[in-house]
Every structure is written in structure tokens, then in C-alpha cells.
N, C-alpha and C. Protein backbone atom coordinates (compact mmCIF):
# COMPACT_ATOMS: atom_id res chain seq x y z
N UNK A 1 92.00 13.87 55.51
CA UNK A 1 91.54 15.02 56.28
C UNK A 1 92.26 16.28 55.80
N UNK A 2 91.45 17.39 55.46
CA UNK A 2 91.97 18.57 54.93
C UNK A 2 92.78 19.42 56.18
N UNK A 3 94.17 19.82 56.11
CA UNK A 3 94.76 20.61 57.15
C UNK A 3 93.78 22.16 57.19
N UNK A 4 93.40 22.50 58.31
CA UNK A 4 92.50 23.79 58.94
C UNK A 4 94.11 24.68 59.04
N UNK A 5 93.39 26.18 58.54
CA UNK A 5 94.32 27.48 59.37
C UNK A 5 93.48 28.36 60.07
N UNK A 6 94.06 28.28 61.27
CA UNK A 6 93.04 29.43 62.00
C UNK A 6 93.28 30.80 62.03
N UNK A 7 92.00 31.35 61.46
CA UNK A 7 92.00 33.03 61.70
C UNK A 7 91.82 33.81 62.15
N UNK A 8 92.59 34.45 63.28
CA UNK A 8 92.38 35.23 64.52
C UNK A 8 92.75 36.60 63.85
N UNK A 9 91.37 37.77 64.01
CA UNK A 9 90.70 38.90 63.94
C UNK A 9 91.04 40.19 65.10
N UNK A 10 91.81 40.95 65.16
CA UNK A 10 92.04 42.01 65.85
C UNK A 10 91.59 43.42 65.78
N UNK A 11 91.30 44.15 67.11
CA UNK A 11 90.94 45.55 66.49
C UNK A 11 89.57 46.10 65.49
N UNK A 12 90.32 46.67 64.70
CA UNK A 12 89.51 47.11 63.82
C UNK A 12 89.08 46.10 62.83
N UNK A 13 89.76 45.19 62.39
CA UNK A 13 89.77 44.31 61.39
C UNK A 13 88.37 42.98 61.89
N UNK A 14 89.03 42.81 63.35
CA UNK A 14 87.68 42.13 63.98
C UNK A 14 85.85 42.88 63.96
N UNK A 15 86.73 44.53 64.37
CA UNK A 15 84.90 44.92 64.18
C UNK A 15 84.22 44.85 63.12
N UNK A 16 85.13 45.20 61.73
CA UNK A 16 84.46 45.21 60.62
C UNK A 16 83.89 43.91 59.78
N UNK A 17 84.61 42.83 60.37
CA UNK A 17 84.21 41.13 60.04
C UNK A 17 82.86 41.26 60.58
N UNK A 18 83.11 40.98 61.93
CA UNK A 18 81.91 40.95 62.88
C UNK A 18 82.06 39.84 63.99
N UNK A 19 83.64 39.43 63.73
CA UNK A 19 83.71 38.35 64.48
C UNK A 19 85.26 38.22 64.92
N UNK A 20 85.64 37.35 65.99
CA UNK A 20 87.76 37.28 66.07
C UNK A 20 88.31 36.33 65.81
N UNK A 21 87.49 35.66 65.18
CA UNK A 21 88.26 34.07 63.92
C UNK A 21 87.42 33.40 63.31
N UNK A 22 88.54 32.52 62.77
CA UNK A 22 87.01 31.48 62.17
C UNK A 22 88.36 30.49 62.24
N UNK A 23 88.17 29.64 61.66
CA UNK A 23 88.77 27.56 60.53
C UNK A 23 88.59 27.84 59.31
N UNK A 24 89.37 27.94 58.88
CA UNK A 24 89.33 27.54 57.31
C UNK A 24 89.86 26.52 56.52
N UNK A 25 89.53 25.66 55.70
CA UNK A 25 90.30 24.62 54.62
C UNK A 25 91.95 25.40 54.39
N UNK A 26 93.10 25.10 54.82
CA UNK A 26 94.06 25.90 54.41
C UNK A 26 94.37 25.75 52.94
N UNK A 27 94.81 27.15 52.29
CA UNK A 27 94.73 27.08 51.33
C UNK A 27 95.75 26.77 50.67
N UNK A 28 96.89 26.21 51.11
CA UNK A 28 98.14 25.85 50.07
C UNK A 28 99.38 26.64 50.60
N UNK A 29 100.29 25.39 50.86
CA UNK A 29 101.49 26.24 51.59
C UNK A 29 102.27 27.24 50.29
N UNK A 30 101.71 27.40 49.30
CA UNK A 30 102.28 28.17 48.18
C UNK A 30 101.76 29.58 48.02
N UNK A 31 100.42 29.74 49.12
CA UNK A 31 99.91 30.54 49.00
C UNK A 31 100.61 31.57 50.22
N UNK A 32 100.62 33.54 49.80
CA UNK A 32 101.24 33.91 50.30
C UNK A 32 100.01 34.65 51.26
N UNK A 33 100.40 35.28 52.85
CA UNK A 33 99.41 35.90 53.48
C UNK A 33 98.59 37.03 52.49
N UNK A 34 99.33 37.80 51.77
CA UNK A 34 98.55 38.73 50.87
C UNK A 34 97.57 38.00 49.91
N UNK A 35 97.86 36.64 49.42
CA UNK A 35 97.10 36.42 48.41
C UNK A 35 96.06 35.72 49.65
N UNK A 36 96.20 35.39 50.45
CA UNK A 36 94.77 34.92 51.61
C UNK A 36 93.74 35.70 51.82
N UNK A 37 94.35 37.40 51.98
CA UNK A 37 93.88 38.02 52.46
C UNK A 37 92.85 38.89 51.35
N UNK A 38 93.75 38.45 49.75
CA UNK A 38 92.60 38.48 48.66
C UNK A 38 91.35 37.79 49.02
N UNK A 39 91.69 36.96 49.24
CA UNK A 39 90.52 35.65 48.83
C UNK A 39 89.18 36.12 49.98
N UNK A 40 89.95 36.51 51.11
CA UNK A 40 89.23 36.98 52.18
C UNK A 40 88.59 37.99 52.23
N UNK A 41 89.01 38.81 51.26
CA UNK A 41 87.85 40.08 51.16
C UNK A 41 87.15 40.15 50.15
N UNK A 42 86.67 39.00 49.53
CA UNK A 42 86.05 38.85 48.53
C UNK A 42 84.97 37.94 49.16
N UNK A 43 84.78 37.95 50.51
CA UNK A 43 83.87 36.70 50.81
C UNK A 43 82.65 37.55 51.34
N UNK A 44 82.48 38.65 51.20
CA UNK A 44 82.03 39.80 51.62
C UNK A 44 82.02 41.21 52.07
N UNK A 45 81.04 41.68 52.48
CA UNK A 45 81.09 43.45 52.31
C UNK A 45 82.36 43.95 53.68
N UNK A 46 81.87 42.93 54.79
CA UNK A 46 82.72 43.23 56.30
C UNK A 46 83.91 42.85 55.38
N UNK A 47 84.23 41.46 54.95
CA UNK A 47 85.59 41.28 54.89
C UNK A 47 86.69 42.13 54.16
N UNK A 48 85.35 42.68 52.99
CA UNK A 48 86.29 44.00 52.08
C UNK A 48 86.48 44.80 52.70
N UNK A 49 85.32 45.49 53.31
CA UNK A 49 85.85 46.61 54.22
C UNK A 49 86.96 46.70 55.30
N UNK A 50 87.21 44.81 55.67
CA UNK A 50 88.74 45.17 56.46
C UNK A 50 90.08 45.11 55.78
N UNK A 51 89.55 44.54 54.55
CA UNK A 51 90.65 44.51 53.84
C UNK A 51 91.24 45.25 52.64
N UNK A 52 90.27 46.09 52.80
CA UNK A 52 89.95 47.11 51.68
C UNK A 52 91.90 47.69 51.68
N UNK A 53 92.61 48.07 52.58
CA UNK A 53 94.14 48.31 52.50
C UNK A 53 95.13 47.61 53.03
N UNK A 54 95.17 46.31 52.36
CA UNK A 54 96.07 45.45 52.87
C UNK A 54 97.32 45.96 53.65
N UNK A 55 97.67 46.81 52.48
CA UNK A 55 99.12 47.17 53.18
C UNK A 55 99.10 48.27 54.91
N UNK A 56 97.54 47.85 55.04
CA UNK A 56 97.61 48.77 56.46
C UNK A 56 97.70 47.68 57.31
N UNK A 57 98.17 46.44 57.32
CA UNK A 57 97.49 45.38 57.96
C UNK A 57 98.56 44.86 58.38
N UNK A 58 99.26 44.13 59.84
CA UNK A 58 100.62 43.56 59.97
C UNK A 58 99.72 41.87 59.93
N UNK A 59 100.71 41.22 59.75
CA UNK A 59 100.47 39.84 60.18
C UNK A 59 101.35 38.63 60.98
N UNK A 60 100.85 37.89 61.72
CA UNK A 60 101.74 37.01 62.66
C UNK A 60 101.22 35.56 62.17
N UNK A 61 102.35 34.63 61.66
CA UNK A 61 101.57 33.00 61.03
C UNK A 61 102.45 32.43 62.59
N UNK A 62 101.77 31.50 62.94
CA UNK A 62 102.25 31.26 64.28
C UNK A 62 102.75 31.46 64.86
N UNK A 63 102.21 33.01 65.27
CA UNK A 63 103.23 33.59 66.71
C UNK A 63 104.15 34.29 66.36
N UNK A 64 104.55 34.30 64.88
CA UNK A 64 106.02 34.92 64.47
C UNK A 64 105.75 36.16 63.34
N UNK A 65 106.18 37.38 63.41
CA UNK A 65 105.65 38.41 62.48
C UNK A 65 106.09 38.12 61.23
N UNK A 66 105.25 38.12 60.11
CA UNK A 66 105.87 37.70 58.77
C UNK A 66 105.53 38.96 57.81
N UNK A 67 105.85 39.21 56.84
CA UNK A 67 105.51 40.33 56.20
C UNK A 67 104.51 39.50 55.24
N UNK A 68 103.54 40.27 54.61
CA UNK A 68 102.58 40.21 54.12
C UNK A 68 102.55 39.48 52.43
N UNK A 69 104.16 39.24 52.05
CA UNK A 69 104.21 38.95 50.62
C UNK A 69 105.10 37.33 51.72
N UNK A 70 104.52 37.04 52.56
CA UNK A 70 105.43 35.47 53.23
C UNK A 70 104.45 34.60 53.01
N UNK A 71 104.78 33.51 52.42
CA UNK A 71 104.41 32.26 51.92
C UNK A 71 103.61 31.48 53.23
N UNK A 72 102.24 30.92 53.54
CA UNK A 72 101.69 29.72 54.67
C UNK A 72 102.56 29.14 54.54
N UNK A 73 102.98 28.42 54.03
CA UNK A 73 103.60 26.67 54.67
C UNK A 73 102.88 26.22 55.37
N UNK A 74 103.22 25.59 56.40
CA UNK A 74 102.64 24.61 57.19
C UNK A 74 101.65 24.90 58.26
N UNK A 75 101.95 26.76 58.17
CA UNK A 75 101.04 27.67 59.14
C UNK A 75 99.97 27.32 59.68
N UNK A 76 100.13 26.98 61.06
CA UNK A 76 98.30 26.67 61.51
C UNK A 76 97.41 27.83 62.40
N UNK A 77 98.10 28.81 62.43
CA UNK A 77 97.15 30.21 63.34
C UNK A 77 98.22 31.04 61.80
N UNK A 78 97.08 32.21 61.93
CA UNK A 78 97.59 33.36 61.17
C UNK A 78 96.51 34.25 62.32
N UNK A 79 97.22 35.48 62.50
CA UNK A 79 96.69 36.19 63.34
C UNK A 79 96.42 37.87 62.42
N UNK A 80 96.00 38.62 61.85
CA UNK A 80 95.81 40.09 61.18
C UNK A 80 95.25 40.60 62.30
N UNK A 81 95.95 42.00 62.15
CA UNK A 81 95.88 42.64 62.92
C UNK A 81 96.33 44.53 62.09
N UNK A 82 95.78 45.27 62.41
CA UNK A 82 96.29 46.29 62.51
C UNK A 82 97.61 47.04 63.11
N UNK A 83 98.74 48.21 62.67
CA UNK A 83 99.70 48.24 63.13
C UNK A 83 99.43 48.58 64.74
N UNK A 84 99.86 48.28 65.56
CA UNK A 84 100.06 48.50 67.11
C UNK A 84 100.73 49.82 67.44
N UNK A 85 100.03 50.50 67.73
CA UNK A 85 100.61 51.53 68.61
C UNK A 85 100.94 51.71 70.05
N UNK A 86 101.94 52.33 70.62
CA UNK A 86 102.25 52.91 71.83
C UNK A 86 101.87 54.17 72.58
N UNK A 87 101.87 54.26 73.79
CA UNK A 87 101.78 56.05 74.07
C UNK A 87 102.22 55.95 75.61
């Protein structure tokens, strides 16, 4: 059985998909969130367009904030999201 990572969609990043997750085949605990997030905007026009500036993008791999050059491992939620603001 292939290990699933789930991809939970926030904000802006959700409107431009069109959706606030999906399952995916995970792709290799060698693989880093930035290089996912390649693969992910190459799967179409929404997905480029949210990913069109990675580096605008924070990310959380289970629950925990990781920076964007951090390795899956064993990761089973990855959450992208846009930076969070206050007021």
C-alpha cells in the first residue's frame, strides 16, 4: 500500500486551486516541501497560479511550521497557506 500525504489548501492558495485538499501518492521522504510544491504547479493553470511565488507561501507538515527548503519524511498532512496576518 502506497503511504497518502494530505493537502490542505488555505486562503488564497485554496481559491486559486478551486478546492481545500486533496490525497496524494506521497512523494518520497527525500523530497523537500519546495520541490512538492514544484510538482504541484505544474499539474495545472489554478495550481500555477497559486504557486506561481513560492516564496510567498508559509508551510505546516503536521501541525508544525517548517520552512519551505524542509525535507517530508514521514509527513502525513502538509498544510500551504499564505503568510497570516494580524490587525
Amino acid at each position: 500500500m502506497t503511504a497518502q500525504l494530505d493537502i490542505l489548501y488555505f486562503a488564497w492558495v485554496r481559491e486559486r486551486i478551486g478546492k481545500d485538499g486533496e490525497s496524494i501518492a506521497h512523494p518520497g521522504a527525500e523530497v523537500s516541501v519546495a520541490e512538492l510544491i514544484a510538482l504541484l504547479a505544474a499539474r495545472g493553470e489554478g495550481y500555477a497560479q497559486a504557486f506561481a511565488q513560492p516564496e510567498r507561501l508559509r508551510a505546516a507538515l503536521d501541525q508544525h511550521f517548517v520552512p519551505l527548503d524542509a525535507l517530508l519524511g514521514s509527513g502525513r498532512e502538509l498544510a500551504l497557506f499564505p503568510p497570516v496576518t494580524g490587525g
